[in-house]
PDB file of N, CA and C in Angstrom:
ATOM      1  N   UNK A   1      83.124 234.219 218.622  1.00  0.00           N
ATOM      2  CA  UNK A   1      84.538 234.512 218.432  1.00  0.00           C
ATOM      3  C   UNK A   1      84.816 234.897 216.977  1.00  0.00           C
ATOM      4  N   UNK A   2      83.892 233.971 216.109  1.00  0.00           N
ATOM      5  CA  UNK A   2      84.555 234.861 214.788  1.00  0.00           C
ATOM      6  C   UNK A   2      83.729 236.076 214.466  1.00  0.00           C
ATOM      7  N   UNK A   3      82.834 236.204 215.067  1.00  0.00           N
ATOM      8  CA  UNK A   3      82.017 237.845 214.909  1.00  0.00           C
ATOM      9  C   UNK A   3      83.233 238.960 215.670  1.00  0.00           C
ATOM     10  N   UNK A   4      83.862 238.553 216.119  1.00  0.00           N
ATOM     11  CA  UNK A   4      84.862 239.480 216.822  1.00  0.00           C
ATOM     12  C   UNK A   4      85.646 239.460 216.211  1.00  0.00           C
ATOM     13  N   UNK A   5      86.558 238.395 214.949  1.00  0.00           N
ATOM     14  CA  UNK A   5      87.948 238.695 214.753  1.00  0.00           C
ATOM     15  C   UNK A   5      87.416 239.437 213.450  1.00  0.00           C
ATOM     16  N   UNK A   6      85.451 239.017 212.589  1.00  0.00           N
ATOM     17  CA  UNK A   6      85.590 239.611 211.370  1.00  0.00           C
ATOM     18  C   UNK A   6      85.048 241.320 211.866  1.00  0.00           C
ATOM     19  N   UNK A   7      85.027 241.338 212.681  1.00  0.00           N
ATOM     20  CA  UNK A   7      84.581 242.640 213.267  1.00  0.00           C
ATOM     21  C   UNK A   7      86.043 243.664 213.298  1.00  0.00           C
ATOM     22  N   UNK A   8      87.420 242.687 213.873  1.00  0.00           N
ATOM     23  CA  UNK A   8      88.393 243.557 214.188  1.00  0.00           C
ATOM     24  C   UNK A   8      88.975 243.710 212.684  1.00  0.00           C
ATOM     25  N   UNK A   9      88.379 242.442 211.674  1.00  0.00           N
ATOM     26  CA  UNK A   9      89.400 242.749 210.370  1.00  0.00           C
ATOM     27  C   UNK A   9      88.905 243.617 209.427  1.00  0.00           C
ATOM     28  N   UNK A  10      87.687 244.178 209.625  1.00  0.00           N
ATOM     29  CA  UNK A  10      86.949 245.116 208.825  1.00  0.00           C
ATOM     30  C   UNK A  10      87.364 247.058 209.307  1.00  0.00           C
ATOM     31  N   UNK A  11      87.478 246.595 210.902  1.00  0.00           N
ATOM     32  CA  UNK A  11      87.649 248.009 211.058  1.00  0.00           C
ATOM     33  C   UNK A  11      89.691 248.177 210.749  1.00  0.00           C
ATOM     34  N   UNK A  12      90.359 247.299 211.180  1.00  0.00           N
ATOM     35  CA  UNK A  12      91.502 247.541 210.399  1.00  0.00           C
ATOM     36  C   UNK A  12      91.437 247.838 208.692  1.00  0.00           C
ATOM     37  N   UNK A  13      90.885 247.291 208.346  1.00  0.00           N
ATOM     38  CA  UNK A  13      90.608 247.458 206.750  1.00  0.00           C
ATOM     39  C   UNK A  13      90.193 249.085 206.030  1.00  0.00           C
ATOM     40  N   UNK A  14      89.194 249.386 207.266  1.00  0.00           N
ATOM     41  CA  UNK A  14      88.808 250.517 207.043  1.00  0.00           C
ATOM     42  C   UNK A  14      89.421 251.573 208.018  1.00  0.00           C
ATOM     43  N   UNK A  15      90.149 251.099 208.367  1.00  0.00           N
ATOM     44  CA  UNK A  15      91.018 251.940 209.643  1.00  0.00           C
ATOM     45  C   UNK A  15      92.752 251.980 208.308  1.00  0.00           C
ATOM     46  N   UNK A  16      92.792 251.941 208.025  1.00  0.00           N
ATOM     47  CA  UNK A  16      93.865 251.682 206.956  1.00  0.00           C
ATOM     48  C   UNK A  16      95.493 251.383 207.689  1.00  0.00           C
ATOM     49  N   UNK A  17      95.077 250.513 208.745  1.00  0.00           N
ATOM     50  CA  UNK A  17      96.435 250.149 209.913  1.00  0.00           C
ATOM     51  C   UNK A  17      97.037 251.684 210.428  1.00  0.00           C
ATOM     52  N   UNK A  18      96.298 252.527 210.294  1.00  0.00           N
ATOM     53  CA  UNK A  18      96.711 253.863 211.197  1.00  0.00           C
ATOM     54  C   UNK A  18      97.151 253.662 212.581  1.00  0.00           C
ATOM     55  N   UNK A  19      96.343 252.868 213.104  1.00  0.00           N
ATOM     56  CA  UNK A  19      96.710 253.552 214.849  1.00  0.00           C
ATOM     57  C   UNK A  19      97.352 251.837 214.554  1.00  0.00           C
ATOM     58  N   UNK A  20      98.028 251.148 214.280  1.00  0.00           N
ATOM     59  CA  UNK A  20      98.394 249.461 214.786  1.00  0.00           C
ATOM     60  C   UNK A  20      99.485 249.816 215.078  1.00  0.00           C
ATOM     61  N   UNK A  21     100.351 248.771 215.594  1.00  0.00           N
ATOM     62  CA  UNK A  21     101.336 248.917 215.915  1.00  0.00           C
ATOM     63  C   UNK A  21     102.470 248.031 215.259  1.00  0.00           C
ATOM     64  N   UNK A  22     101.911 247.457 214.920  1.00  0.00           N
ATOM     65  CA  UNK A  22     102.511 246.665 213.157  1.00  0.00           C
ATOM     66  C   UNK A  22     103.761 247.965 212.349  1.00  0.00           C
ATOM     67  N   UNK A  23     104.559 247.234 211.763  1.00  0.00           N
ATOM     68  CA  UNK A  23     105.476 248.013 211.069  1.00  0.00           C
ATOM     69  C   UNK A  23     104.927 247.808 209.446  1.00  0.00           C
ATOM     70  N   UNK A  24     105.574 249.461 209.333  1.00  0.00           N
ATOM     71  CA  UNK A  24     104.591 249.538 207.908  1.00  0.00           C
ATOM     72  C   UNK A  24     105.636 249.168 207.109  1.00  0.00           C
ATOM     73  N   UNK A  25     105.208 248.817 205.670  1.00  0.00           N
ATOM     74  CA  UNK A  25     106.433 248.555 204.325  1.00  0.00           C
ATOM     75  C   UNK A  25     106.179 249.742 203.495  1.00  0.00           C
ATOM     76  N   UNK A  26     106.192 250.830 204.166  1.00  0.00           N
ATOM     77  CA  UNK A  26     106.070 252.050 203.183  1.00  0.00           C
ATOM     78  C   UNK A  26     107.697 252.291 203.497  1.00  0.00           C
ATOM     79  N   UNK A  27     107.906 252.575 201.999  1.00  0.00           N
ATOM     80  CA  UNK A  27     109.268 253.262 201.889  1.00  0.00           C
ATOM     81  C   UNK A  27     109.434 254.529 202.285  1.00  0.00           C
ATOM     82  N   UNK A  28     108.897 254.989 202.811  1.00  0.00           N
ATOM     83  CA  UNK A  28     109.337 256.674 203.229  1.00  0.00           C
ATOM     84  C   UNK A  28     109.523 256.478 204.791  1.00  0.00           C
ATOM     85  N   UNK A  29     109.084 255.390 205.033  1.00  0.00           N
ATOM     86  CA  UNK A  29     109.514 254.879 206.443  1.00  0.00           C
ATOM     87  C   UNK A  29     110.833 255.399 207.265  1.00  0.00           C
ATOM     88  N   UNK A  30     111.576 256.158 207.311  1.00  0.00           N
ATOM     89  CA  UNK A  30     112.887 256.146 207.759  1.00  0.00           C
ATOM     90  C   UNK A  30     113.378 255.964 208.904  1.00  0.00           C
ATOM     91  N   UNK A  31     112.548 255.162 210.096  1.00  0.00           N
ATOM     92  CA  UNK A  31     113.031 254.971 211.258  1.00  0.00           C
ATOM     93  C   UNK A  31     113.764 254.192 211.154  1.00  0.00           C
ATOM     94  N   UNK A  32     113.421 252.797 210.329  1.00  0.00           N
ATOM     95  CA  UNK A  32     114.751 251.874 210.666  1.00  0.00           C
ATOM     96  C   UNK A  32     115.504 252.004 209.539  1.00  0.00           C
ATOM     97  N   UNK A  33     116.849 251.784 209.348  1.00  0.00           N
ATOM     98  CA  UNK A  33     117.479 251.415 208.195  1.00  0.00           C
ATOM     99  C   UNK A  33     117.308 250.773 206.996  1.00  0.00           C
ATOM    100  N   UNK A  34     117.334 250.467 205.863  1.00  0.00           N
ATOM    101  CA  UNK A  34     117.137 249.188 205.210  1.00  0.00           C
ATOM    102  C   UNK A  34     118.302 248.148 205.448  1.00  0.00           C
ATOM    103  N   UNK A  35     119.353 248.974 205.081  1.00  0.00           N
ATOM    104  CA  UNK A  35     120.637 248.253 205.248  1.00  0.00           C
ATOM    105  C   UNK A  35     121.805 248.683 206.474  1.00  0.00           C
ATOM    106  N   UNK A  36     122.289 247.288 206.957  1.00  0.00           N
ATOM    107  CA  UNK A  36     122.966 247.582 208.283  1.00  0.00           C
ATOM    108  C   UNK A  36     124.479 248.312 207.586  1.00  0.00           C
ATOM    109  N   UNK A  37     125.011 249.461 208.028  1.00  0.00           N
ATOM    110  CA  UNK A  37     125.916 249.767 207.671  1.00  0.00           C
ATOM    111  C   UNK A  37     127.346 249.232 208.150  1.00  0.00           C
ATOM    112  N   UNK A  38     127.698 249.136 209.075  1.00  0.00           N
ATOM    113  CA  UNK A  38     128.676 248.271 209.754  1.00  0.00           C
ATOM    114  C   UNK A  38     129.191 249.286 210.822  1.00  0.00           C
ATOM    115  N   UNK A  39     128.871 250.516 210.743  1.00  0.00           N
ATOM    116  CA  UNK A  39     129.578 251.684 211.846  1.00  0.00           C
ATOM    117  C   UNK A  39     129.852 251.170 213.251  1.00  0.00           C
ATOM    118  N   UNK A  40     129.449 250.441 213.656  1.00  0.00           N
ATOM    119  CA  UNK A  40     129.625 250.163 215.272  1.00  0.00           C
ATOM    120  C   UNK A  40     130.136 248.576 215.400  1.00  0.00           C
ATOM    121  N   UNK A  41     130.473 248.405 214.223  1.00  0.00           N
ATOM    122  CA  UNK A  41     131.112 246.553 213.866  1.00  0.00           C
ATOM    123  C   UNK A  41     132.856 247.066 214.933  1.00  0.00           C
ATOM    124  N   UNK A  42     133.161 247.996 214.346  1.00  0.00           N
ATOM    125  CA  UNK A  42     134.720 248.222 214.667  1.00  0.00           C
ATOM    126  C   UNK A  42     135.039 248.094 216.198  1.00  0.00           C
ATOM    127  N   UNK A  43     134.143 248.896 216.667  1.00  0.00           N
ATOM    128  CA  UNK A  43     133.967 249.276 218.130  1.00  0.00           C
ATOM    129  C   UNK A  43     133.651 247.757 218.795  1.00  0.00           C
ATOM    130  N   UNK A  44     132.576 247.170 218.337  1.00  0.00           N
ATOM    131  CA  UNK A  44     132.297 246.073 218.956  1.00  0.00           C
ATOM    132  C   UNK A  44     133.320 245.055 218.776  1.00  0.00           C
ATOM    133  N   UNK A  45     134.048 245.013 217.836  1.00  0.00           N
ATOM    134  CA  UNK A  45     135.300 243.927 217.648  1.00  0.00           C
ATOM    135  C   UNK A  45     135.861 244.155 219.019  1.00  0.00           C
ATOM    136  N   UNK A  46     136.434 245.588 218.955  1.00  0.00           N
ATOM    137  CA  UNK A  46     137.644 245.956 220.007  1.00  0.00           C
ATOM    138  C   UNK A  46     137.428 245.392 221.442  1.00  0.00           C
ATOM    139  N   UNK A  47     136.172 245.389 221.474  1.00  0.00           N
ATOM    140  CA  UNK A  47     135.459 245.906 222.982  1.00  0.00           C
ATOM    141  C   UNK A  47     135.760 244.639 223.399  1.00  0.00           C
ATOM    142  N   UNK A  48     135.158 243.443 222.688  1.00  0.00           N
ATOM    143  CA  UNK A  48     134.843 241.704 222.290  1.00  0.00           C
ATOM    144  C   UNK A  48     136.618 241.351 222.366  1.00  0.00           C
ATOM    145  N   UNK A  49     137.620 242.174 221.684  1.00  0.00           N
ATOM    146  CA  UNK A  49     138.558 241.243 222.167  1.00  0.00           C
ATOM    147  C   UNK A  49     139.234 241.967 223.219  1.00  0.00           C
ATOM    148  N   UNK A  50     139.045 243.173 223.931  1.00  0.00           N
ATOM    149  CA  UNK A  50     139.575 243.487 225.142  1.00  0.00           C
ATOM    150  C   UNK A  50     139.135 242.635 226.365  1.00  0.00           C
ATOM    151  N   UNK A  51     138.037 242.136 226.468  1.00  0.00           N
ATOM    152  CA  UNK A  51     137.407 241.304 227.175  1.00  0.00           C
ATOM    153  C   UNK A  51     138.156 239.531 227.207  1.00  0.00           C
ATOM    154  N   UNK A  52     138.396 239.442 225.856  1.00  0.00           N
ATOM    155  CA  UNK A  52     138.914 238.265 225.803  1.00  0.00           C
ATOM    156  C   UNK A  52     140.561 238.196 226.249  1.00  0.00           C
ATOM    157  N   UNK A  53     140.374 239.673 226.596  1.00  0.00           N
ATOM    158  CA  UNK A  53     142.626 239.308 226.942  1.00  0.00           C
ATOM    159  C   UNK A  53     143.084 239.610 225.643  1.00  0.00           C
ATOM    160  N   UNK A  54     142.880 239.785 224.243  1.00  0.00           N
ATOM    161  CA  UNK A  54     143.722 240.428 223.103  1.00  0.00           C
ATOM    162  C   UNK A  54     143.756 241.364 223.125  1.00  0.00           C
ATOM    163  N   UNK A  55     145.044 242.105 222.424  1.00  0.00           N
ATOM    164  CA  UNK A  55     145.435 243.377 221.778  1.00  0.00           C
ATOM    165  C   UNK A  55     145.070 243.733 220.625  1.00  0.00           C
ATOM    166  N   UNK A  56     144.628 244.257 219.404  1.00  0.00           N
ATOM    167  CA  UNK A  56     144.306 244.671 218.458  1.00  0.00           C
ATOM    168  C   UNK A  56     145.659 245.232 217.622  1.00  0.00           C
ATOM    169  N   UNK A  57     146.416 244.604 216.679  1.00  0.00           N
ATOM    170  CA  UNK A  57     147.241 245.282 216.252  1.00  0.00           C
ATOM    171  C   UNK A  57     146.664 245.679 214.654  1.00  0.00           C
ATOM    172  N   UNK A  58     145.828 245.631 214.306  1.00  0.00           N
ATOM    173  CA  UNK A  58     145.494 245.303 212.551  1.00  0.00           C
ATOM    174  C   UNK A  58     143.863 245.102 212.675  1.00  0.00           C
ATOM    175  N   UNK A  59     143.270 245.891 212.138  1.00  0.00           N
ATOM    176  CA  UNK A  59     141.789 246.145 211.820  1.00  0.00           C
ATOM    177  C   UNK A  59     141.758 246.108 210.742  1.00  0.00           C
ATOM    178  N   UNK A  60     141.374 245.560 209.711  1.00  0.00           N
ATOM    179  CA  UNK A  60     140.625 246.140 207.825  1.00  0.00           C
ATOM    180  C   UNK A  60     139.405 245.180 207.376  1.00  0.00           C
ATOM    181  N   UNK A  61     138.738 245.961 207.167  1.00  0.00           N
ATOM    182  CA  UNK A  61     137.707 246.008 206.101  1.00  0.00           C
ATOM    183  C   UNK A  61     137.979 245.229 205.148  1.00  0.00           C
ATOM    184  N   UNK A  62     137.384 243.827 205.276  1.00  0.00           N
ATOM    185  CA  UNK A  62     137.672 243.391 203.607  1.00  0.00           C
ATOM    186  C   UNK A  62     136.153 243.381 202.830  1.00  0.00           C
ATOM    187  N   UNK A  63     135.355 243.328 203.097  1.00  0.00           N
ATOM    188  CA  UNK A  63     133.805 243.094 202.259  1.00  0.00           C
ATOM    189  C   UNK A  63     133.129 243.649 203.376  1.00  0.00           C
ATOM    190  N   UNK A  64     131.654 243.390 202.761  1.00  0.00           N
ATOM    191  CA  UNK A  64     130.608 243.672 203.688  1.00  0.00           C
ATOM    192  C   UNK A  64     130.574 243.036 205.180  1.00  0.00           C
ATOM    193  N   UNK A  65     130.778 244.508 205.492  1.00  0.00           N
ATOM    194  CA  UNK A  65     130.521 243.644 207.315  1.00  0.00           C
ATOM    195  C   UNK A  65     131.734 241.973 207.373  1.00  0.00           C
ATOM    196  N   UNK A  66     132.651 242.267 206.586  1.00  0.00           N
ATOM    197  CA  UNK A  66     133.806 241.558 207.393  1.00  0.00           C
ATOM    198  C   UNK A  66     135.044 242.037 207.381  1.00  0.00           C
ATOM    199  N   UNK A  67     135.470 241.503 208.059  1.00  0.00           N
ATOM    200  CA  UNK A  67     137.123 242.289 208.892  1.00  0.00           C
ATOM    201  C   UNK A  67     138.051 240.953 208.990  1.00  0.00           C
ATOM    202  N   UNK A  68     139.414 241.473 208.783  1.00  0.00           N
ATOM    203  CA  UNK A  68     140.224 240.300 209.192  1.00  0.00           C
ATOM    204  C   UNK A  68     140.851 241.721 210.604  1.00  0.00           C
ATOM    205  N   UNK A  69     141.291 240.702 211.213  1.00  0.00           N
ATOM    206  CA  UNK A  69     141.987 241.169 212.746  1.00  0.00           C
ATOM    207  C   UNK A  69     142.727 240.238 212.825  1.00  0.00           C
ATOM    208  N   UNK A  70     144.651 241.079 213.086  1.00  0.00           N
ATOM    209  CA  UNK A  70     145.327 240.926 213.648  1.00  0.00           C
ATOM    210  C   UNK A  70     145.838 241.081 215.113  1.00  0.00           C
ATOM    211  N   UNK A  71     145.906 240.443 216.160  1.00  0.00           N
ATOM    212  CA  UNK A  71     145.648 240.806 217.754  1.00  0.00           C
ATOM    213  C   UNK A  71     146.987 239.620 218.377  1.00  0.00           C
ATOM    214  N   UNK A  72     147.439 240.177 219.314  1.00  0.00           N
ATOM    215  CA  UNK A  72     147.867 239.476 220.243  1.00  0.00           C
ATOM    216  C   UNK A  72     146.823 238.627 221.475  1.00  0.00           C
ATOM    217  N   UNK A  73     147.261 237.412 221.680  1.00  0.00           N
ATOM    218  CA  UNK A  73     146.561 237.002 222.746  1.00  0.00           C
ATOM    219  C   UNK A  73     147.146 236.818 224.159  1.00  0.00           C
ATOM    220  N   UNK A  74     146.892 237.215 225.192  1.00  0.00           N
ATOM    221  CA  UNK A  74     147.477 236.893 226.290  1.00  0.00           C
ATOM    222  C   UNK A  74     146.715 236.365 227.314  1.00  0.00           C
ATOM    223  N   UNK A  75     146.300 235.504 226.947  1.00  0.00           N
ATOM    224  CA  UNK A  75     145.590 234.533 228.033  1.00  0.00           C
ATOM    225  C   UNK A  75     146.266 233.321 228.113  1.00  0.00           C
ATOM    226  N   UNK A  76     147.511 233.180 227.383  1.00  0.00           N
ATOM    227  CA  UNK A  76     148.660 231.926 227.831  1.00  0.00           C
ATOM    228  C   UNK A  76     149.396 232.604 229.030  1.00  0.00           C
ATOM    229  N   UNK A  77     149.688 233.861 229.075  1.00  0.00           N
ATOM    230  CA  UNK A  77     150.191 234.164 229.729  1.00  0.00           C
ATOM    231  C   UNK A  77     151.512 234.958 229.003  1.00  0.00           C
ATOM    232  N   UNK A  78     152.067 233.928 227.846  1.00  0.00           N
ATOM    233  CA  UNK A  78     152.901 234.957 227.506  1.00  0.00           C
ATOM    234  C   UNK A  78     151.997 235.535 225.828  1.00  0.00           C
ATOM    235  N   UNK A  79     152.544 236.377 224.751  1.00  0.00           N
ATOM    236  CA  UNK A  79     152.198 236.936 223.329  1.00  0.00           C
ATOM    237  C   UNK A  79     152.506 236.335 222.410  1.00  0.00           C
ATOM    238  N   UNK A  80     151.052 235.308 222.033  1.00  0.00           N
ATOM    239  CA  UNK A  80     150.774 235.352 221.045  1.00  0.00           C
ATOM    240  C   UNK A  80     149.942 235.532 219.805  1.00  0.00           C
ATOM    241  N   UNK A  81     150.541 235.520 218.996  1.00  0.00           N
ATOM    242  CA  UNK A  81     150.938 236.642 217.966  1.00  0.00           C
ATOM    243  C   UNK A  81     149.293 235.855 216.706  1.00  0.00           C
ATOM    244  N   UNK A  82     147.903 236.215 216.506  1.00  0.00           N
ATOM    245  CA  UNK A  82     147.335 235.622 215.606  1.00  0.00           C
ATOM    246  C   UNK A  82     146.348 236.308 214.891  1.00  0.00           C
ATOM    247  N   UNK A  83     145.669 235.524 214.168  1.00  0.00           N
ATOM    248  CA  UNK A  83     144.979 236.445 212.934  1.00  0.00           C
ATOM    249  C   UNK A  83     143.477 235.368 212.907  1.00  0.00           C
ATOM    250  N   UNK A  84     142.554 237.035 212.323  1.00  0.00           N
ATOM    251  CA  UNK A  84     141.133 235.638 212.235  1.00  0.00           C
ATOM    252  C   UNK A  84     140.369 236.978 211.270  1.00  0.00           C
ATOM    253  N   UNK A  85     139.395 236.112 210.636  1.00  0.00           N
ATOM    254  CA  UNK A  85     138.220 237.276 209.841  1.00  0.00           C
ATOM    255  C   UNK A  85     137.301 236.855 210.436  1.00  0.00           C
ATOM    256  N   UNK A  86     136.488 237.897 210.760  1.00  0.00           N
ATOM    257  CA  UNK A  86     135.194 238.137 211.502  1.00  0.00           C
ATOM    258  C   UNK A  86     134.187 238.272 210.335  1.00  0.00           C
ATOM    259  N   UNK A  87     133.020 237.885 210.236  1.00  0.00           N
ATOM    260  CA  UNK A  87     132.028 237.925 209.585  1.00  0.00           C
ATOM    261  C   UNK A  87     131.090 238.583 210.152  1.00  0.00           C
ATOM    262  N   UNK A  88     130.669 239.843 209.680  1.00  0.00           N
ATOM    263  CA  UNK A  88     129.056 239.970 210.555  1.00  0.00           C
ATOM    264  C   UNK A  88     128.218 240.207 209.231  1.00  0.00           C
ATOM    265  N   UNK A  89     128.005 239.660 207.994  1.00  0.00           N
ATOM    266  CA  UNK A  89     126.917 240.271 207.637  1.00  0.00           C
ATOM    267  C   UNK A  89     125.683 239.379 207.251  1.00  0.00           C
ATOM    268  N   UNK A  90     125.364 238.698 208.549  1.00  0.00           N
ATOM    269  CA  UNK A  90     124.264 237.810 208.863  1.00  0.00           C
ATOM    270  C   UNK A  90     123.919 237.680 210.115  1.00  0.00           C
ATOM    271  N   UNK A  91     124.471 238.797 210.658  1.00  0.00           N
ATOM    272  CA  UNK A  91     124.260 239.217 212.334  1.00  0.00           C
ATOM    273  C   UNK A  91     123.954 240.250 212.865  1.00  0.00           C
ATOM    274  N   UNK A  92     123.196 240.808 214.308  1.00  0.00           N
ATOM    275  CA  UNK A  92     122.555 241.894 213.981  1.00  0.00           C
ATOM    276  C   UNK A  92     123.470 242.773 214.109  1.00  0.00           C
ATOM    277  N   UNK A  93     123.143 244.128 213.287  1.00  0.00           N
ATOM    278  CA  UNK A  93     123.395 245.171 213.169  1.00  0.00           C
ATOM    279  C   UNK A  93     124.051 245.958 214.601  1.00  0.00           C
ATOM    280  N   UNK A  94     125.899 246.692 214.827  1.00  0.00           N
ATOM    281  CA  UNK A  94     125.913 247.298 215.780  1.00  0.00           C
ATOM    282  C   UNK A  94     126.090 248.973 215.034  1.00  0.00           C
ATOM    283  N   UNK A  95     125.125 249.148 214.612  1.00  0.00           N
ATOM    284  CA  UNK A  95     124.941 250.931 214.249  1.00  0.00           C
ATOM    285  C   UNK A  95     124.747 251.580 215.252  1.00  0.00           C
TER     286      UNK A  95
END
């Protein structure tokens, strides 16, 4: 067994992780992002409180990847009227 793993770590070595499937830390990398931008934060708020029975009256941007939202709730049945800040920037990414 270890003639096999020093066997697989030599030809990676000399294989220079070409064919792996491992993610590389080369910066020219551009498939994934480095940084989550927040583009699809807005959308996902809306979506998240249409589901919950709120209205959206007030969206803004205060910092990175957070939002305060103003919304009506109607899951009492009758409107009321409240406010909350959403945090996402320790959550995954909706780009």
């Amino acid at each position: 067994m270890v003639g096999v793993s020093v066997i697989f770590s030599l030809y990676f070595i000399f294989d220079g992780g070409r064919n792996s499937n491992m993610p590389s830390n080369d910066p020219s990398n551009d498939s994934m992002p480095s940084e989550c931008q927040g583009n699809g934060d807005e959308s996902f708020i809306r979506s998240k409180m249409s589901q919950m029975n709120r209205d959206v009256l007030e969206l803004n941007k205060v910092g990175y990847r957070k939002y305060y939202v103003k919304y009506i709730s109607w899951s009492s049945g009758s409107a009321v009227d409240e406010d909350q800040i959403f945090d996402y920037s320790n959550s995954a990414c909706h780009d």
